[in-house]
C-alpha atoms as a PDB file:
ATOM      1  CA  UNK A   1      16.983  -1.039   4.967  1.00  0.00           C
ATOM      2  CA  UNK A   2      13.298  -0.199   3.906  1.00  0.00           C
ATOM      3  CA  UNK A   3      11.492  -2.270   2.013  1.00  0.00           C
ATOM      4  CA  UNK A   4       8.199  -1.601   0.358  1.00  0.00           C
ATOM      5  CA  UNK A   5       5.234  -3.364  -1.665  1.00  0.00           C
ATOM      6  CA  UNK A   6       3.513  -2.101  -4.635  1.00  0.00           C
ATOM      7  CA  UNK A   7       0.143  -4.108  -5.030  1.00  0.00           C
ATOM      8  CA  UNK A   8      -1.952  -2.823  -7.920  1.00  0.00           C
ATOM      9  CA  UNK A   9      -3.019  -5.035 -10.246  1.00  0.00           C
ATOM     10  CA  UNK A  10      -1.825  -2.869 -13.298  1.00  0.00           C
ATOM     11  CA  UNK A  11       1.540  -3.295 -14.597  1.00  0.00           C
ATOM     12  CA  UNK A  12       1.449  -0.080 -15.699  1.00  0.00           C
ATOM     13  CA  UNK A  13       0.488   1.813 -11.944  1.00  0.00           C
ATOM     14  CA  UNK A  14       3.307  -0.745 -10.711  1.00  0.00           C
ATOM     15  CA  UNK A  15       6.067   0.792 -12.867  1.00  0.00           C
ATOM     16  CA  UNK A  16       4.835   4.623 -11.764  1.00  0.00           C
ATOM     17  CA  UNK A  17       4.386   4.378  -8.504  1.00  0.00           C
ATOM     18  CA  UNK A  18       7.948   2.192  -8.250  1.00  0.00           C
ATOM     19  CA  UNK A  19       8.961   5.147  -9.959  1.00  0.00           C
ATOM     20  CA  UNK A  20       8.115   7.983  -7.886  1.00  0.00           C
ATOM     21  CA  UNK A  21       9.076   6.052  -4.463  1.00  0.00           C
ATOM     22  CA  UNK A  22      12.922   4.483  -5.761  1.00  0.00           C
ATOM     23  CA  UNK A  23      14.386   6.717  -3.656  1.00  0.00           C
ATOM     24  CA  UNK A  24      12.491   6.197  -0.729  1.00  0.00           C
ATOM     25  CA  UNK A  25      13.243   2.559  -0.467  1.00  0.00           C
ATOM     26  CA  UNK A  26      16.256   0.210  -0.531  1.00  0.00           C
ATOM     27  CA  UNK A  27      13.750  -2.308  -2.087  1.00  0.00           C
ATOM     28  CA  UNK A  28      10.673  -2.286  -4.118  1.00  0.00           C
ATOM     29  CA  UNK A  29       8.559  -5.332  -4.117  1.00  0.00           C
ATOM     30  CA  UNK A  30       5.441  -5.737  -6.786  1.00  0.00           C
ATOM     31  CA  UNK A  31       2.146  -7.702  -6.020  1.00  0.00           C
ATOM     32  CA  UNK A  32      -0.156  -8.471  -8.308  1.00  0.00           C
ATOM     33  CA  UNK A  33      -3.464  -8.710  -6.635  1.00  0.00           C
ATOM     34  CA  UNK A  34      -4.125  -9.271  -2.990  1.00  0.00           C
ATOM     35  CA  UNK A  35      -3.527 -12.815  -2.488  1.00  0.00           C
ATOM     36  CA  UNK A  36      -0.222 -11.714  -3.650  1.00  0.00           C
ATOM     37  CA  UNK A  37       0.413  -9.421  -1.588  1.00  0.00           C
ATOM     38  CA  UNK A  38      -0.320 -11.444   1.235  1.00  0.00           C
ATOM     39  CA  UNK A  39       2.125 -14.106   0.862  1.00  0.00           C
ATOM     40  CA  UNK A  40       4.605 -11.274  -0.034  1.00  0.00           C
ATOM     41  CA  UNK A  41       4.238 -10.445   3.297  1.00  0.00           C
ATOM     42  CA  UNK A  42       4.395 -13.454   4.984  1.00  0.00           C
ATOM     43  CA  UNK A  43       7.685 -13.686   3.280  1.00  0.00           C
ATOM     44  CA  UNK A  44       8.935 -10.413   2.940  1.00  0.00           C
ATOM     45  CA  UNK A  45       7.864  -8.728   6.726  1.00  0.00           C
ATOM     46  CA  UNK A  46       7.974  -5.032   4.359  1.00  0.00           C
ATOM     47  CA  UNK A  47       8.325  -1.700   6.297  1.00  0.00           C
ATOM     48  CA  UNK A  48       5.321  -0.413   4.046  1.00  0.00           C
ATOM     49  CA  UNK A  49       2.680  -1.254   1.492  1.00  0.00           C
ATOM     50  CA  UNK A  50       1.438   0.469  -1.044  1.00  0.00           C
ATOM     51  CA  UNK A  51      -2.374  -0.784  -1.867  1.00  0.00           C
ATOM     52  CA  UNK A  52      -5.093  -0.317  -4.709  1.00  0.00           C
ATOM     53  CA  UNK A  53      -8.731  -1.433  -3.781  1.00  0.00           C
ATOM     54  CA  UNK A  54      -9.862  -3.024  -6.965  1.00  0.00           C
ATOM     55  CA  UNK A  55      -7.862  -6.379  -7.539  1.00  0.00           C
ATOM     56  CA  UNK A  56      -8.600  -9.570  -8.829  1.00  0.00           C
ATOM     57  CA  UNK A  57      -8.823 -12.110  -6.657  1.00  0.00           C
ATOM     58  CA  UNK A  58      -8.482 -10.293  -2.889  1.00  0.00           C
ATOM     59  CA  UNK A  59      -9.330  -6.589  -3.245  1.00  0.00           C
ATOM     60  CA  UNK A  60      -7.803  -4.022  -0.803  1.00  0.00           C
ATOM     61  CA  UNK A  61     -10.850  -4.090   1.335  1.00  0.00           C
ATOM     62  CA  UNK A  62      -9.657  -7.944   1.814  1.00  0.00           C
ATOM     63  CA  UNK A  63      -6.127  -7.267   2.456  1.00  0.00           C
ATOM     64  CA  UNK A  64      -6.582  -4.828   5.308  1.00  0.00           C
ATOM     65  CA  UNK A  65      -9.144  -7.142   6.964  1.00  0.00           C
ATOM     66  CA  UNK A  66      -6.333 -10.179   6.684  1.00  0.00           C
ATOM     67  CA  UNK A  67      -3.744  -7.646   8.111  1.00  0.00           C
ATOM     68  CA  UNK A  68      -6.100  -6.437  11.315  1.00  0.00           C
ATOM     69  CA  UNK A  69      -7.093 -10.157  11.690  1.00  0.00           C
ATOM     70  CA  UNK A  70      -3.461 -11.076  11.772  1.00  0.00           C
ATOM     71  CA  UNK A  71      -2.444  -7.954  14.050  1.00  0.00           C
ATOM     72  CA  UNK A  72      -0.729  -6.537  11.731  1.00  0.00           C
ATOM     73  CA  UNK A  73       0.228  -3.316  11.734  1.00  0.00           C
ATOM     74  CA  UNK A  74       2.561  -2.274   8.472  1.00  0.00           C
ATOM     75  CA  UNK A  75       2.226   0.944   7.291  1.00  0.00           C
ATOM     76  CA  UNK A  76      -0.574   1.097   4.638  1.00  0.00           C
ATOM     77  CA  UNK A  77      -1.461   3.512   2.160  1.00  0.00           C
ATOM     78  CA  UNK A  78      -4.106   2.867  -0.134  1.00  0.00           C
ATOM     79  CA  UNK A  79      -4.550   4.009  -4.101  1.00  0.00           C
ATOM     80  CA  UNK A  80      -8.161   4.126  -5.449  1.00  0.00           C
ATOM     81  CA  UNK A  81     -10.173   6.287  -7.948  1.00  0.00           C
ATOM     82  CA  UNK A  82     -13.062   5.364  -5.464  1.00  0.00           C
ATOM     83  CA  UNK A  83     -13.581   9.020  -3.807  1.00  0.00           C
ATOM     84  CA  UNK A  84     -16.842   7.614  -1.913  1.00  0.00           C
ATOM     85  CA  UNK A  85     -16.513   9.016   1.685  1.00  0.00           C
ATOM     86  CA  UNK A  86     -17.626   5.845   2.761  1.00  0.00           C
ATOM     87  CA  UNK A  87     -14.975   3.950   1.151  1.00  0.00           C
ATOM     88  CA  UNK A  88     -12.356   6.006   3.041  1.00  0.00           C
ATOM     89  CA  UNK A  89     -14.238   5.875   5.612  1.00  0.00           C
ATOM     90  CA  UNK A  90     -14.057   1.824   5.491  1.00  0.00           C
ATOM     91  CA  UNK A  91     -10.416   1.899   4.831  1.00  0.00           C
ATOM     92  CA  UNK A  92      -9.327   3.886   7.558  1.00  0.00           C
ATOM     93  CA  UNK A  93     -11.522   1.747   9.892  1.00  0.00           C
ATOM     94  CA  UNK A  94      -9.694  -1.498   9.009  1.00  0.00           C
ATOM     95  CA  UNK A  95      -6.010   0.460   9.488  1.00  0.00           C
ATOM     96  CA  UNK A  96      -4.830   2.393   6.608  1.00  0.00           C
ATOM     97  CA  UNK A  97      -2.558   4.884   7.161  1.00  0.00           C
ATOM     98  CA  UNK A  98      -3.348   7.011   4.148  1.00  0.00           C
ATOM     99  CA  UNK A  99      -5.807   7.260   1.658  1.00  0.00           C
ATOM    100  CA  UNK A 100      -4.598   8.955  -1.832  1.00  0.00           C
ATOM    101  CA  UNK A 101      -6.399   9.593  -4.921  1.00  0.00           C
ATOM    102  CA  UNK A 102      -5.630   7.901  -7.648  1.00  0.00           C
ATOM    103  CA  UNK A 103      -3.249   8.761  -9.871  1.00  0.00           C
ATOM    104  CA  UNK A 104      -1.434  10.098  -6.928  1.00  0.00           C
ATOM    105  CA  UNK A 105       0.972  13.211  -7.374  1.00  0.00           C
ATOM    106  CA  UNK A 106       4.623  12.386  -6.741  1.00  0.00           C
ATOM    107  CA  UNK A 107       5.198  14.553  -4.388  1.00  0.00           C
ATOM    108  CA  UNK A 108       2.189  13.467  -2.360  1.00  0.00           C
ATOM    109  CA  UNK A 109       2.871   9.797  -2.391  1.00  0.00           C
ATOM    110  CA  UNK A 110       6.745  10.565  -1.877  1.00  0.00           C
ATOM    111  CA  UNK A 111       5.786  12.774   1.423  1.00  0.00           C
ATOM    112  CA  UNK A 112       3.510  10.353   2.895  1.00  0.00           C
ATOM    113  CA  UNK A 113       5.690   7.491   2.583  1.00  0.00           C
ATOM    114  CA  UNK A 114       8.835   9.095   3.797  1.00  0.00           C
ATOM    115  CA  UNK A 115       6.328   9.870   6.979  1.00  0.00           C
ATOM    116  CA  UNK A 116       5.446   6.702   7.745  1.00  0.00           C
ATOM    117  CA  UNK A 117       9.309   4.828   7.240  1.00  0.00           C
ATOM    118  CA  UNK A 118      10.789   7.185   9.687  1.00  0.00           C
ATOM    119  CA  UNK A 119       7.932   7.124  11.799  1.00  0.00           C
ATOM    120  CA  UNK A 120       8.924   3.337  11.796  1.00  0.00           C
ATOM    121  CA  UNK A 121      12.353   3.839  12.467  1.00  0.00           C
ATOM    122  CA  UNK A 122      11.516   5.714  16.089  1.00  0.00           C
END
């Protein structure tokens, strides 16, 4: 059973990106902001998370620090508008799996996270 977490802090990017991955996942989690998200996953232990950079609270940038801190190593892909090569380049440094565009195409987002749960199930 995969289980995944949406953390944007739009209600709105929640509902479409839940959307797009429903049939990826036996369950779809929401977080809110980043401080969410990380007691989600102290509760949760998800098989992926899906991340936006600019939250309330703990951005992205803080959640992938927590999770390399922690040893972490869920799947991450990260959502931003941010198309600064130096933001991706930050984001990949502290573990991300993927960086996508945001808003990301269905297809796109469907793709990589199929990728990384069966790379998780090997």
């Amino acid at each position: 059973m995969s289980k995944i977490i949406v953390c944007d802090d739009s209600l709105f990017a929640r509902k479409r990106i839940s959307k797009f991955i429903e049939q990826c996942a036996d369950e779809i989690l929401h977080a809110v902001d980043g401080e969410d998200v990380l007691g989600k996953i102290e509760q949760e232990n998800p098989d992926l998370i899906i991340l936006d950079l600019l939250m309330p609270k703990v951005d992205g940038i803080g959640v992938l620090k927590a999770l390399k801190e922690r040893k972490n190593n869920i799947p991450v892909i990260v959502l931003s508008a941010d198309i600064q090569s130096s933001t991706k380049e930050k984001v990949y440094e502290l573990g991300a799996d993927y960086f996508l565009n945001k808003p990301p195409s269905e297809a796109e987002l469907v793709d990589k996270v199929n990728e990384l749960l069966n790379a998780e199930l090997r």
